[in-house]
PDB file of N, CA and C in Angstrom:
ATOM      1  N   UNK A   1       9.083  17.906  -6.806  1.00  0.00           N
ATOM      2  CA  UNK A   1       8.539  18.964  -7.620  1.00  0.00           C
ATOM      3  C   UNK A   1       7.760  19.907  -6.709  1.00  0.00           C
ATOM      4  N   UNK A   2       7.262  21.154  -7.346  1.00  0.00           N
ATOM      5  CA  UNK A   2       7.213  22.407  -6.178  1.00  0.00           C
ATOM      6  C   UNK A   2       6.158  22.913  -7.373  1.00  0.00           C
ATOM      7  N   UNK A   3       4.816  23.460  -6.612  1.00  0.00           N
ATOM      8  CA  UNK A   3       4.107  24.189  -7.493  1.00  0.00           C
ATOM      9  C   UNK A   3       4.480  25.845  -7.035  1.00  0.00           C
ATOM     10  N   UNK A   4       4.936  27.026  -8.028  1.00  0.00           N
ATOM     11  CA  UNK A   4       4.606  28.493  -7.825  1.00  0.00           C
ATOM     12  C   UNK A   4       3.126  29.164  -8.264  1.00  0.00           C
ATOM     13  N   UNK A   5       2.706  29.810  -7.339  1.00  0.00           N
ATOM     14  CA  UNK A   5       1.759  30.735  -8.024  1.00  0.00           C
ATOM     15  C   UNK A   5       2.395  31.939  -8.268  1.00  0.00           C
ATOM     16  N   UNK A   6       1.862  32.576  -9.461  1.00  0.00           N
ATOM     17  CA  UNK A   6       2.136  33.542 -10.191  1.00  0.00           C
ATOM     18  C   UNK A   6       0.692  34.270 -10.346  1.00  0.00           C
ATOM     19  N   UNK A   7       1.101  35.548 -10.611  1.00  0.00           N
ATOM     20  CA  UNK A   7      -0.508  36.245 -11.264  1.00  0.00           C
ATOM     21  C   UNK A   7      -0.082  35.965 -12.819  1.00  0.00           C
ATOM     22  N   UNK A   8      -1.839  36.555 -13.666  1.00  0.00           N
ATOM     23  CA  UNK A   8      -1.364  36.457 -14.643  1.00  0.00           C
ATOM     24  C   UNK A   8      -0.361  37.037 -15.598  1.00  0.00           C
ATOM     25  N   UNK A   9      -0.193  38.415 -14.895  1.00  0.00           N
ATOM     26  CA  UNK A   9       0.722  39.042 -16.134  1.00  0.00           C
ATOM     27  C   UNK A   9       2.376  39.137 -15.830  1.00  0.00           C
ATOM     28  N   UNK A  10       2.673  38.301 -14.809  1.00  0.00           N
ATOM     29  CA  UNK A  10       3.929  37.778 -14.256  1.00  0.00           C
ATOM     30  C   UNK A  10       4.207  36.398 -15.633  1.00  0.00           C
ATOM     31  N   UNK A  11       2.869  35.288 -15.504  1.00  0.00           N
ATOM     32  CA  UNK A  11       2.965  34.100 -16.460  1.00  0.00           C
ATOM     33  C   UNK A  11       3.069  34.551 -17.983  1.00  0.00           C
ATOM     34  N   UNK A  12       1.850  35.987 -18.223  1.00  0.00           N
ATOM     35  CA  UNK A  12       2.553  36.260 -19.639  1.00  0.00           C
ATOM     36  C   UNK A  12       3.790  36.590 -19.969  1.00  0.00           C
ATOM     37  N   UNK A  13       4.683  37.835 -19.070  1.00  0.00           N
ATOM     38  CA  UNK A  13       5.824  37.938 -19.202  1.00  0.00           C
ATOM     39  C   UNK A  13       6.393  36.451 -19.264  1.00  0.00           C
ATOM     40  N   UNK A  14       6.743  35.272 -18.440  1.00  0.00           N
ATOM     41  CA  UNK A  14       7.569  34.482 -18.390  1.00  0.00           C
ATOM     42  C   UNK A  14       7.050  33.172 -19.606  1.00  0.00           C
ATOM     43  N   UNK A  15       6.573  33.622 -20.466  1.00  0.00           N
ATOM     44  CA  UNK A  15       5.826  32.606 -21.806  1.00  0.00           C
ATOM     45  C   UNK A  15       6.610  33.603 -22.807  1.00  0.00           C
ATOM     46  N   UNK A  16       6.362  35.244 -22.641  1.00  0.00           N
ATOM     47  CA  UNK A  16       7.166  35.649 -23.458  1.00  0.00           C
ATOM     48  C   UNK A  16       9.035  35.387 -23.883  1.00  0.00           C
ATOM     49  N   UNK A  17       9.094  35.363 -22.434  1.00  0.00           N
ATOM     50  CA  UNK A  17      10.774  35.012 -22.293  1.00  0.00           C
ATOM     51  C   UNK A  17      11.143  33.914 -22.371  1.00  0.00           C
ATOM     52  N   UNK A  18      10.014  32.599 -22.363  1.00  0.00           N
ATOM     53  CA  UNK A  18       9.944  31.682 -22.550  1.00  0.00           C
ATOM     54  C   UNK A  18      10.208  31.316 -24.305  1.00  0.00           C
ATOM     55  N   UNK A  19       9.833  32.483 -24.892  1.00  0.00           N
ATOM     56  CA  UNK A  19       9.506  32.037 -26.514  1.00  0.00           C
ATOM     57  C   UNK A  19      11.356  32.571 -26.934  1.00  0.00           C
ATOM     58  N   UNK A  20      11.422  33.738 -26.553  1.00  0.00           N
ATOM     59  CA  UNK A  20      12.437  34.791 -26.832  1.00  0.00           C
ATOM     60  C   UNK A  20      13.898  33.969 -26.367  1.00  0.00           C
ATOM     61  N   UNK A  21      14.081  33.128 -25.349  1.00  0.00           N
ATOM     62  CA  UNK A  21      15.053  32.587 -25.439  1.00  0.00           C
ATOM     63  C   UNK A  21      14.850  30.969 -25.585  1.00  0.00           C
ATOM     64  N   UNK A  22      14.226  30.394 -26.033  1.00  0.00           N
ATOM     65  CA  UNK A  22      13.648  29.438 -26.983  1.00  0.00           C
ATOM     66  C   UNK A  22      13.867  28.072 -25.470  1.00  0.00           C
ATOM     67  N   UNK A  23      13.383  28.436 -24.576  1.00  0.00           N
ATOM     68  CA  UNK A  23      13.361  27.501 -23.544  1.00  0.00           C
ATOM     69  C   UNK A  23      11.985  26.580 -23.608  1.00  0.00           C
ATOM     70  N   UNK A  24      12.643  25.382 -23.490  1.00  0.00           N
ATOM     71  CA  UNK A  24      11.377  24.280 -23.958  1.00  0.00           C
ATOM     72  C   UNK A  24      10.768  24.208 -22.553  1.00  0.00           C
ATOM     73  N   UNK A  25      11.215  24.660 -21.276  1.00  0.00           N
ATOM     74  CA  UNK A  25       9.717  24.619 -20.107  1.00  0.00           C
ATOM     75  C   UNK A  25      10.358  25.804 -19.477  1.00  0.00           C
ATOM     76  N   UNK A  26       9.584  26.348 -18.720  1.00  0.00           N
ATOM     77  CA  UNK A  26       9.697  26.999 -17.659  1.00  0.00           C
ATOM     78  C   UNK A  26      10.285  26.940 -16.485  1.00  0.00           C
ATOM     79  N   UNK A  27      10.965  25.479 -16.273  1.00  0.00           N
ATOM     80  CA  UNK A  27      11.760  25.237 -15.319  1.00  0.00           C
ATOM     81  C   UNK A  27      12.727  25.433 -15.491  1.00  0.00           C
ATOM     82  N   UNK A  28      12.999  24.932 -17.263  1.00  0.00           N
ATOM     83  CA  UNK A  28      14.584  25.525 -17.801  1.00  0.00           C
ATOM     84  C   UNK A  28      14.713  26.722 -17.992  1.00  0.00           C
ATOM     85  N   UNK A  29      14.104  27.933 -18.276  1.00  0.00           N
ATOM     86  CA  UNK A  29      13.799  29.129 -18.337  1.00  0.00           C
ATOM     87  C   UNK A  29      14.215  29.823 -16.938  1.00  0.00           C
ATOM     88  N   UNK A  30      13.438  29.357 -15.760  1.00  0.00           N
ATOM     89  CA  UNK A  30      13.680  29.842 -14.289  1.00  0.00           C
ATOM     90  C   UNK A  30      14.874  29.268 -13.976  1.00  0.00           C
ATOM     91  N   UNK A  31      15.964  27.970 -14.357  1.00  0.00           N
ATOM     92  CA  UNK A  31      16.835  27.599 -13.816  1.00  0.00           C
ATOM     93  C   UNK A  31      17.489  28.213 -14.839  1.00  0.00           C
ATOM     94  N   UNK A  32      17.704  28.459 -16.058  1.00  0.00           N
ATOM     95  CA  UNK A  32      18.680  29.485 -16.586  1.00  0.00           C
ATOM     96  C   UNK A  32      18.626  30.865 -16.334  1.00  0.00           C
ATOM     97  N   UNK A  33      17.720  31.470 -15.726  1.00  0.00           N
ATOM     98  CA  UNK A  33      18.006  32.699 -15.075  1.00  0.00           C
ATOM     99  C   UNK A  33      18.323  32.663 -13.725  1.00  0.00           C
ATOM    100  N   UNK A  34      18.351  31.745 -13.293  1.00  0.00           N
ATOM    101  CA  UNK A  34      18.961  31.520 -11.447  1.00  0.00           C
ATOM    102  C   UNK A  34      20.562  31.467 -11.755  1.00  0.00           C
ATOM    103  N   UNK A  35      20.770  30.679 -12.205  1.00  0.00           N
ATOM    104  CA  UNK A  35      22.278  30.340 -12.949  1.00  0.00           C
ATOM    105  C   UNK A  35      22.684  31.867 -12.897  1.00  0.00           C
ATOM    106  N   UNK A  36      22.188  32.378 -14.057  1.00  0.00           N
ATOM    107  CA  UNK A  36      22.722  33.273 -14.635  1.00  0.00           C
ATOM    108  C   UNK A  36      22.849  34.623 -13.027  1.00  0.00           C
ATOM    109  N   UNK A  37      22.127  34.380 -12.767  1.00  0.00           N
ATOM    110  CA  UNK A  37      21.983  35.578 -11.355  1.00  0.00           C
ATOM    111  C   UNK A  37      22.264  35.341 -10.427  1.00  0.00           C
ATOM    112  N   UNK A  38      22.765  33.981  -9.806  1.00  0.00           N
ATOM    113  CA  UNK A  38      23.751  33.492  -8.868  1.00  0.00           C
ATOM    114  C   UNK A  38      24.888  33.374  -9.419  1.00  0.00           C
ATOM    115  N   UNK A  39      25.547  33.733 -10.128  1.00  0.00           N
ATOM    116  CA  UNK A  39      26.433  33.437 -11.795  1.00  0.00           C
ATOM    117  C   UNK A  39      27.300  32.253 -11.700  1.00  0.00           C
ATOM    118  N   UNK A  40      26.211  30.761 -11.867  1.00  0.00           N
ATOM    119  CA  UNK A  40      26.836  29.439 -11.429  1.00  0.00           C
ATOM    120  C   UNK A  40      27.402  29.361 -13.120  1.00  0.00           C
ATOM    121  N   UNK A  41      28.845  28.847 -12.916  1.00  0.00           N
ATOM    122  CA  UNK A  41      29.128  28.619 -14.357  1.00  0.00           C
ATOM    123  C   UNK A  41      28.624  27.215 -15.052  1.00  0.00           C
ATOM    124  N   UNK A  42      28.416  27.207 -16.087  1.00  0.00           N
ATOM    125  CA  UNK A  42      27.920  26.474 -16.771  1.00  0.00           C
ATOM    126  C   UNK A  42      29.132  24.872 -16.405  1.00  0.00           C
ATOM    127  N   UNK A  43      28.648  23.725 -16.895  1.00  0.00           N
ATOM    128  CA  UNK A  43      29.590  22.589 -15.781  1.00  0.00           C
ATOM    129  C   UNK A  43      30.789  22.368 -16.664  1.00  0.00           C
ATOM    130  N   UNK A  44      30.579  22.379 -18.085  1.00  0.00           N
ATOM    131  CA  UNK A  44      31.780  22.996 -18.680  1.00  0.00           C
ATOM    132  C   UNK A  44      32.669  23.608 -18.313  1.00  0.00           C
ATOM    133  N   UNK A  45      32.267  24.669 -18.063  1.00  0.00           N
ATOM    134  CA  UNK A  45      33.160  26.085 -17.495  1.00  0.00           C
ATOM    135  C   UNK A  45      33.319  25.449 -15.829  1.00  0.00           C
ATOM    136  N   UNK A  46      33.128  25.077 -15.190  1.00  0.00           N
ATOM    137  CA  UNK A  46      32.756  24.621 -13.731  1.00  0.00           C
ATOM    138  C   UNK A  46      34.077  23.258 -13.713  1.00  0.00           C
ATOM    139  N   UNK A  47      34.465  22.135 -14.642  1.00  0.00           N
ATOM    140  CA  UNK A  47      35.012  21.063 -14.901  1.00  0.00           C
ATOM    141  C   UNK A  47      36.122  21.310 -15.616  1.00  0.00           C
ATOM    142  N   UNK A  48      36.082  21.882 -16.722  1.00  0.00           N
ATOM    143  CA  UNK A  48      36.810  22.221 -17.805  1.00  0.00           C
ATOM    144  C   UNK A  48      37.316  21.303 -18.049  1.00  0.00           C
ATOM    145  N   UNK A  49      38.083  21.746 -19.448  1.00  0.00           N
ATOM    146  CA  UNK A  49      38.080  19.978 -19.948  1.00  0.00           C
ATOM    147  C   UNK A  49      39.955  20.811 -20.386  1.00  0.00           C
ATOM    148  N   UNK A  50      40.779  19.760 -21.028  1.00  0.00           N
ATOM    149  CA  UNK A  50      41.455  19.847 -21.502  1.00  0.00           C
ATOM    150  C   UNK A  50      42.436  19.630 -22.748  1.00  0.00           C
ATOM    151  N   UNK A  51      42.259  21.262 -23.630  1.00  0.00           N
ATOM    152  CA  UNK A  51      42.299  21.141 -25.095  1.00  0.00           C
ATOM    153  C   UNK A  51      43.804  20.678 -25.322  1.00  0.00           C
ATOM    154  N   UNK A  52      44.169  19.725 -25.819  1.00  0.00           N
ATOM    155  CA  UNK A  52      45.717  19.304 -25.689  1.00  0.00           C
ATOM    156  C   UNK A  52      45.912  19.177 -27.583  1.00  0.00           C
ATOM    157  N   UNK A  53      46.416  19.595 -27.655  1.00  0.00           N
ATOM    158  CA  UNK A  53      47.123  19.253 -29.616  1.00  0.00           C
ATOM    159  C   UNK A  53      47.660  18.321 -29.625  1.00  0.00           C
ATOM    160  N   UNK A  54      48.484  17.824 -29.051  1.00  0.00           N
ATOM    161  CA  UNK A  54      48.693  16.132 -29.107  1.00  0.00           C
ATOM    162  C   UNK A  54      49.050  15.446 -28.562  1.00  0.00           C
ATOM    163  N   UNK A  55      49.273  13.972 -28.637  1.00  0.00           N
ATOM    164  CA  UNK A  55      49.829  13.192 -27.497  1.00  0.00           C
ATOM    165  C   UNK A  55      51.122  13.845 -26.908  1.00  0.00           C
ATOM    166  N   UNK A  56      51.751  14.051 -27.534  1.00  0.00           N
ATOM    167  CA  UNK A  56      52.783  14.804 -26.407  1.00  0.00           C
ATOM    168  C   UNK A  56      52.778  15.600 -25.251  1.00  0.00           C
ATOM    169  N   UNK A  57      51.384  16.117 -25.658  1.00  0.00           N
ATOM    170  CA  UNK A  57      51.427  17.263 -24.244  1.00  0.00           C
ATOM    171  C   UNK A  57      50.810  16.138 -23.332  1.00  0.00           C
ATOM    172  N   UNK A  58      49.907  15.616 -23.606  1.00  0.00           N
ATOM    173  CA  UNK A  58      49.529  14.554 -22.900  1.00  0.00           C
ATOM    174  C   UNK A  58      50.384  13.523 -21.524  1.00  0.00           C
ATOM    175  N   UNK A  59      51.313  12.936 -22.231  1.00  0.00           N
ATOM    176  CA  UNK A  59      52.591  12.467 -21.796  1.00  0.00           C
ATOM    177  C   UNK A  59      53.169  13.093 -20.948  1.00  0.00           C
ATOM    178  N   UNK A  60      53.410  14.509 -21.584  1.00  0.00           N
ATOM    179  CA  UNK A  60      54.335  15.271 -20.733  1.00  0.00           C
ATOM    180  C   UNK A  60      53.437  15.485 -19.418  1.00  0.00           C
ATOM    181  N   UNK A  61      52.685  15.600 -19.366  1.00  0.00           N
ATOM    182  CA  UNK A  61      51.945  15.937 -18.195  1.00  0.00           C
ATOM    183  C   UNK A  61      51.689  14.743 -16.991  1.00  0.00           C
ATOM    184  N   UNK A  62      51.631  13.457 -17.715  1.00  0.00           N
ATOM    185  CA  UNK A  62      51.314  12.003 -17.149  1.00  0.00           C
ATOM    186  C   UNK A  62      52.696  12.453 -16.349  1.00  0.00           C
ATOM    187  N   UNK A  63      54.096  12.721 -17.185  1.00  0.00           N
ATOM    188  CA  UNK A  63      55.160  12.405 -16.351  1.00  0.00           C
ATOM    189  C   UNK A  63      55.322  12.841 -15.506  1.00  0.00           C
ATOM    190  N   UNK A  64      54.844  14.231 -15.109  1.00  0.00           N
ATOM    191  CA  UNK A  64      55.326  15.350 -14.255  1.00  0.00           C
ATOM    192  C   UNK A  64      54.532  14.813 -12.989  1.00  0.00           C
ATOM    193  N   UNK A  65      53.089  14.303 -13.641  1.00  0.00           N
ATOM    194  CA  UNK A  65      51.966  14.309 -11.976  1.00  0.00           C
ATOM    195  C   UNK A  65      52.603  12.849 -11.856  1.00  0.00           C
ATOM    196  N   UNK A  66      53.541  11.544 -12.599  1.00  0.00           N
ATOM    197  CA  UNK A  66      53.909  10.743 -11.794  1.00  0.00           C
ATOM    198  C   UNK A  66      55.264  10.269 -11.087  1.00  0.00           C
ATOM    199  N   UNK A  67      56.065  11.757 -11.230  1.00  0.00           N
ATOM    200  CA  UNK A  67      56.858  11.866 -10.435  1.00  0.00           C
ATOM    201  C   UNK A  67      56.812  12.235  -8.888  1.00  0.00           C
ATOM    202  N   UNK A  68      55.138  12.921  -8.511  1.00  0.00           N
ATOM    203  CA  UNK A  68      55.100  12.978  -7.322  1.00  0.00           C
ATOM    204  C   UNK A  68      54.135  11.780  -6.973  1.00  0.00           C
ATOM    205  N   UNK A  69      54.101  10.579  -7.178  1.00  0.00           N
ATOM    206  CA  UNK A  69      53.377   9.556  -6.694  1.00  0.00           C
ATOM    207  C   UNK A  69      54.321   8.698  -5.643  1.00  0.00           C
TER     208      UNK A  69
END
């Protein structure tokens, strides 16, 4: 953990933005605007997942990646 000093009307602004995007600390507040301004995607978006409708696509896909094994 890391202490910042701030003046005060830097801490009021960041209590305001604190309320306004409903961030429960200030660490999550400063790490969702780092994110956002290094534009790290969220790990969702970063992992992605895969929306499949049904076992079939599923399958079909098992077969294809175990034909090159």
């Amino acid at each position: 953990m890391t202490t910042v000093t701030i003046d005060d009307e830097t801490h009021e602004k960041l209590k305001k933005l604190k309320e306004k995007e409903g961030s429960k600390s200030f660490n999550q507040l400063l790490n969702d605007i780092a994110e956002k301004e290094l534009e790290i995607p969220d790990s969702e978006d970063m992992f992605g997942s895969m929306n499949l409708k049904d076992s079939e696509e599923v399958r079909s896909h098992k077969d294809r990646a175990e034909r090159y094994d």
